[in-house]
Protein backbone atom coordinates (compact mmCIF):
# COMPACT_ATOMS: atom_id res chain seq x y z
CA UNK A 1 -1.10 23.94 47.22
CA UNK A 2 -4.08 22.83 45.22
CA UNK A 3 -2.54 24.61 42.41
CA UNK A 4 0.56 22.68 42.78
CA UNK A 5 -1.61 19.23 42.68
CA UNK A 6 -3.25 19.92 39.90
CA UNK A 7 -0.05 20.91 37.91
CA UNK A 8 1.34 17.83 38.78
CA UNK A 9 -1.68 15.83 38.07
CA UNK A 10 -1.62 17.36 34.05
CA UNK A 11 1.92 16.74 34.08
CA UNK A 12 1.44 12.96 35.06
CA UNK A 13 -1.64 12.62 32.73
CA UNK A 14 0.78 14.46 29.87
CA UNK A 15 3.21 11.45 30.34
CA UNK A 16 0.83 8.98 30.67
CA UNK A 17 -0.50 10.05 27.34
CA UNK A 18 2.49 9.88 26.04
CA UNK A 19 3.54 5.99 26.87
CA UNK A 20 1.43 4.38 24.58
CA UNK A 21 2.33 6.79 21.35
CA UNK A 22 5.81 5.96 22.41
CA UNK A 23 5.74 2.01 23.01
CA UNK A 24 3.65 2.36 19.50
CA UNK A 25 6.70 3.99 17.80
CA UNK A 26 9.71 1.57 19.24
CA UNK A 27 6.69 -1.30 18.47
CA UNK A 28 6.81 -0.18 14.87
CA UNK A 29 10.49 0.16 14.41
CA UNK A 30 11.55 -2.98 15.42
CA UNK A 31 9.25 -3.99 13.52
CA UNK A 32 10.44 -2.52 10.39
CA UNK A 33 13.96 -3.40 11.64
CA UNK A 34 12.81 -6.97 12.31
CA UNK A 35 11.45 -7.64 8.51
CA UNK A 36 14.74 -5.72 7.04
CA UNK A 37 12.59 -3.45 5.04
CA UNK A 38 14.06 -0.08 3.60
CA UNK A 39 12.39 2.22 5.65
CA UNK A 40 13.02 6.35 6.69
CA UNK A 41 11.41 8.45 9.60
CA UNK A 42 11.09 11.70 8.03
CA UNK A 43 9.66 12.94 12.05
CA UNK A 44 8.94 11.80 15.09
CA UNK A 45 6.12 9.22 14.40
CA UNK A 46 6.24 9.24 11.00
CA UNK A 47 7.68 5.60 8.98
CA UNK A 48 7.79 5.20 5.15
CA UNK A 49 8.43 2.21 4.72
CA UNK A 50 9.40 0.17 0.72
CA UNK A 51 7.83 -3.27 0.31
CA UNK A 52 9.75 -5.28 -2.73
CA UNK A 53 7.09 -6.92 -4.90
CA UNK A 54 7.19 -9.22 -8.15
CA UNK A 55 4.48 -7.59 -10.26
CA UNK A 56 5.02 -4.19 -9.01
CA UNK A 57 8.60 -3.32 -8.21
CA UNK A 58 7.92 -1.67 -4.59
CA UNK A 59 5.16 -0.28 -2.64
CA UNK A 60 5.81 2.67 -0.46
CA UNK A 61 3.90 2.52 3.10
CA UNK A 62 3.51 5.29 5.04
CA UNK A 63 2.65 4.77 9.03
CA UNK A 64 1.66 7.48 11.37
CA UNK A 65 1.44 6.84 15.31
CA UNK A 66 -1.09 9.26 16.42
CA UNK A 67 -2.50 10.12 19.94
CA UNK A 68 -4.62 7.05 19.45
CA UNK A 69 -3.65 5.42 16.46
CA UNK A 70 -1.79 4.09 14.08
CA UNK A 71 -2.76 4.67 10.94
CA UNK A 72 -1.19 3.66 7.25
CA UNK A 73 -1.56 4.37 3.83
CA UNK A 74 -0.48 2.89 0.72
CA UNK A 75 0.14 3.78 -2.85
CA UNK A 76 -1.86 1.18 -5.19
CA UNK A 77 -2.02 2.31 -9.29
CA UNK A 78 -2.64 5.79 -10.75
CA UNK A 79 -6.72 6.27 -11.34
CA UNK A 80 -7.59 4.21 -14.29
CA UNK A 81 -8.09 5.16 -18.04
CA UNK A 82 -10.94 3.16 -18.53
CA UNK A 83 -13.58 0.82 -17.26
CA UNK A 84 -13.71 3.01 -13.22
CA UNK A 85 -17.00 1.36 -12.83
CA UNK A 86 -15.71 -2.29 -13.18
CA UNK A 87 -11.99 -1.24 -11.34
CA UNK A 88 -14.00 0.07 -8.44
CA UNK A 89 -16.43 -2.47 -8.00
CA UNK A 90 -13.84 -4.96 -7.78
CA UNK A 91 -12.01 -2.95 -5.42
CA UNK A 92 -15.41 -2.80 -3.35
CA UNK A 93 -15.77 -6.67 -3.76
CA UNK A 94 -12.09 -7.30 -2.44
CA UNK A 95 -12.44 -4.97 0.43
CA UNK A 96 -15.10 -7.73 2.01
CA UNK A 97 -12.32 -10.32 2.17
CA UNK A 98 -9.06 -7.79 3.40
CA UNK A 99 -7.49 -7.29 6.96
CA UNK A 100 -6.54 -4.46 8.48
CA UNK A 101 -6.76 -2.80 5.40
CA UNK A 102 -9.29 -1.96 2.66
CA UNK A 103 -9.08 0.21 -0.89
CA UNK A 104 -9.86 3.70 -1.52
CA UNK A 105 -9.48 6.20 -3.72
CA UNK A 106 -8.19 9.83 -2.97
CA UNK A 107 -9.87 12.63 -5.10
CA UNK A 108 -8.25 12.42 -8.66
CA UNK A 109 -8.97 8.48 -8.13
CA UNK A 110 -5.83 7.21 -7.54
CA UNK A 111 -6.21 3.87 -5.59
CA UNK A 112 -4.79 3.42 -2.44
CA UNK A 113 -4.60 0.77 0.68
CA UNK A 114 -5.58 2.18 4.00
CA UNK A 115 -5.64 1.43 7.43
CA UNK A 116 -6.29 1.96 11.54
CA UNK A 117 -5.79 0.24 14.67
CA UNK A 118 -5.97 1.62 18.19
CA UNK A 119 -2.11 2.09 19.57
CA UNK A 120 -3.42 -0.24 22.42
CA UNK A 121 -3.40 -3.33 19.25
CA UNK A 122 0.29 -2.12 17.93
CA UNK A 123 2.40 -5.19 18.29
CA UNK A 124 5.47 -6.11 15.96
CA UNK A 125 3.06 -9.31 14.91
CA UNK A 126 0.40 -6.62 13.59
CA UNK A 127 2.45 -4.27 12.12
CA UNK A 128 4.28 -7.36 10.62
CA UNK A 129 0.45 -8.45 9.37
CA UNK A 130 -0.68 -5.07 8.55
CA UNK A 131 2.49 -5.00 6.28
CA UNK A 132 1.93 -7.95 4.95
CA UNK A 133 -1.46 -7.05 3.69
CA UNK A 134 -0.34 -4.19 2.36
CA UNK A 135 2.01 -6.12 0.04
CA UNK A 136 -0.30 -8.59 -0.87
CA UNK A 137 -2.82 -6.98 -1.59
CA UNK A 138 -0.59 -4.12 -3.73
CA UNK A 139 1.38 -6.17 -5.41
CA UNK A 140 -1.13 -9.16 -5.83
CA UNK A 141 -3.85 -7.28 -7.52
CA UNK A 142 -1.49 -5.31 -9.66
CA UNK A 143 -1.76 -7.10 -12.89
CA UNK A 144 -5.32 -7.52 -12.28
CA UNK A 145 -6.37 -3.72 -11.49
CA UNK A 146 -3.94 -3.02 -14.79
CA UNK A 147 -6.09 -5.40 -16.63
CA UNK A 148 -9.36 -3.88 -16.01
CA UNK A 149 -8.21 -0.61 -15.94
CA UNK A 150 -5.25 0.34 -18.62
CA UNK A 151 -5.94 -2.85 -21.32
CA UNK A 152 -6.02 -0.08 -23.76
CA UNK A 153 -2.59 1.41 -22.72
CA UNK A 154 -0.98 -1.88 -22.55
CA UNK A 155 -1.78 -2.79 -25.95
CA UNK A 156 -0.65 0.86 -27.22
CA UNK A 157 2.61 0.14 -25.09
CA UNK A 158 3.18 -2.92 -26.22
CA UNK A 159 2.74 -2.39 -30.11
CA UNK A 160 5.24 0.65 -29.87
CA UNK A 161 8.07 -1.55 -28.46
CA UNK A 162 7.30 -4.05 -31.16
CA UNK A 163 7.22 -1.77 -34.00
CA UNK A 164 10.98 0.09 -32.24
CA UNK A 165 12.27 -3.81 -31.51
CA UNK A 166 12.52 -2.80 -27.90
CA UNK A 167 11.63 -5.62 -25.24
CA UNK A 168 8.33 -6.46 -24.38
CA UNK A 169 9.61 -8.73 -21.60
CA UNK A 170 7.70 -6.89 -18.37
CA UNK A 171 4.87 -7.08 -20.68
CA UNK A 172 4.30 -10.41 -20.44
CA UNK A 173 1.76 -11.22 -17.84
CA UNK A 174 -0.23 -9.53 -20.36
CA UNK A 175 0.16 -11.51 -23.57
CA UNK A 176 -3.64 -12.37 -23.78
CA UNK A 177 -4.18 -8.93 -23.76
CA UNK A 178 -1.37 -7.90 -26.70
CA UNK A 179 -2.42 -11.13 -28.93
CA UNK A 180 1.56 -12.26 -27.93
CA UNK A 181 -0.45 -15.58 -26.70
CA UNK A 182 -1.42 -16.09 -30.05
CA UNK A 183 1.38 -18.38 -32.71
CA UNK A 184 2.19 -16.00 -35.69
CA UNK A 185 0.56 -16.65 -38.79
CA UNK A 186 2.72 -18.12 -41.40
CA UNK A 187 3.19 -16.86 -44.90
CA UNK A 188 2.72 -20.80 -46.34
């Protein structure tokens, strides 16, 4: 009988362990749902979710509802050609002023947003916040973390598509970069 007990006891503490992973995953679904997002569950627990943006088309999200938390991870910029000391430091700087979320680089120094909460703090509110710090602080900082870290590239880019007459339109935001701030000098 004892035996019994205690199989029934595991069973119940199996379950139990189980609720909150589960209210965590419906939690984060309707969320999704609720802000209309494109958005796949490639497994049980798993979301990737696509923010729009203005200076960066999208930002894929991924969220993961663990035993204890929920945990997400987002795709910044590419590790930058030049000037890592200044792009990091100002990633480092920002981080003191983020929420729920702070920058990090993976080991070929790609930047990325990440992120944790206990399942016990999963509401569609926070996820809807976490989310929304993701995107701000993606597709905010874009231009910026281009800036500092691909000026070079940008000008490289954006003297090719002058030179083939192609548009320089998305390249814009950078004009004080390119010189395309700057009137053309006259042949007077």
């Amino acid at each position: 009988m004892a035996e019994h007990g205690q199989a029934a006891g595991a069973a119940q503490g199996t379950e139990r362990a189980e609720e909150p992973e589960q209210a965590a995953r419906d939690t984060v679904e309707q969320a999704l749902k609720d802000a209309e997002l494109e958005w796949e569950s490639p497994e049980p627990g798993t979301y990737v979710a696509k923010l729009p943006g203005t200076r960066k088309l999208s930002t894929t999200c991924s969220l993961i509802v663990g035993k204890h938390t929920l945990s997400l991870n987002a795709f910044v910029v590419r590790r930058p050609d030049e000037n890592h000391e200044a792009v990091y430091r100002w990633l480092l700087e920002r981080n003191l002023r983020l929420y729920g979320v702070s920058y990090a680089i993976d080991r070929l120094g790609d930047v990325y947003l990440a992120g944790r909460i206990p399942l016990a703090a999963v509401t569609a509110d926070e996820v809807d916040r976490l989310l929304g710090a993701v995107l701000e602080n993606a597709d905010g900082s874009f231009n910026t973390l281009l800036e500092l870290g691909f000026a070079a590239s940008i000008r490289k880019e954006y003297a090719w598509r002058v030179s083939r007459g192609e548009s320089t339109r998305n390249l814009e935001a950078f004009a004080h970069l390119t010189g395309a701030d700057k009137p053309a000098a006259s042949d007077d």
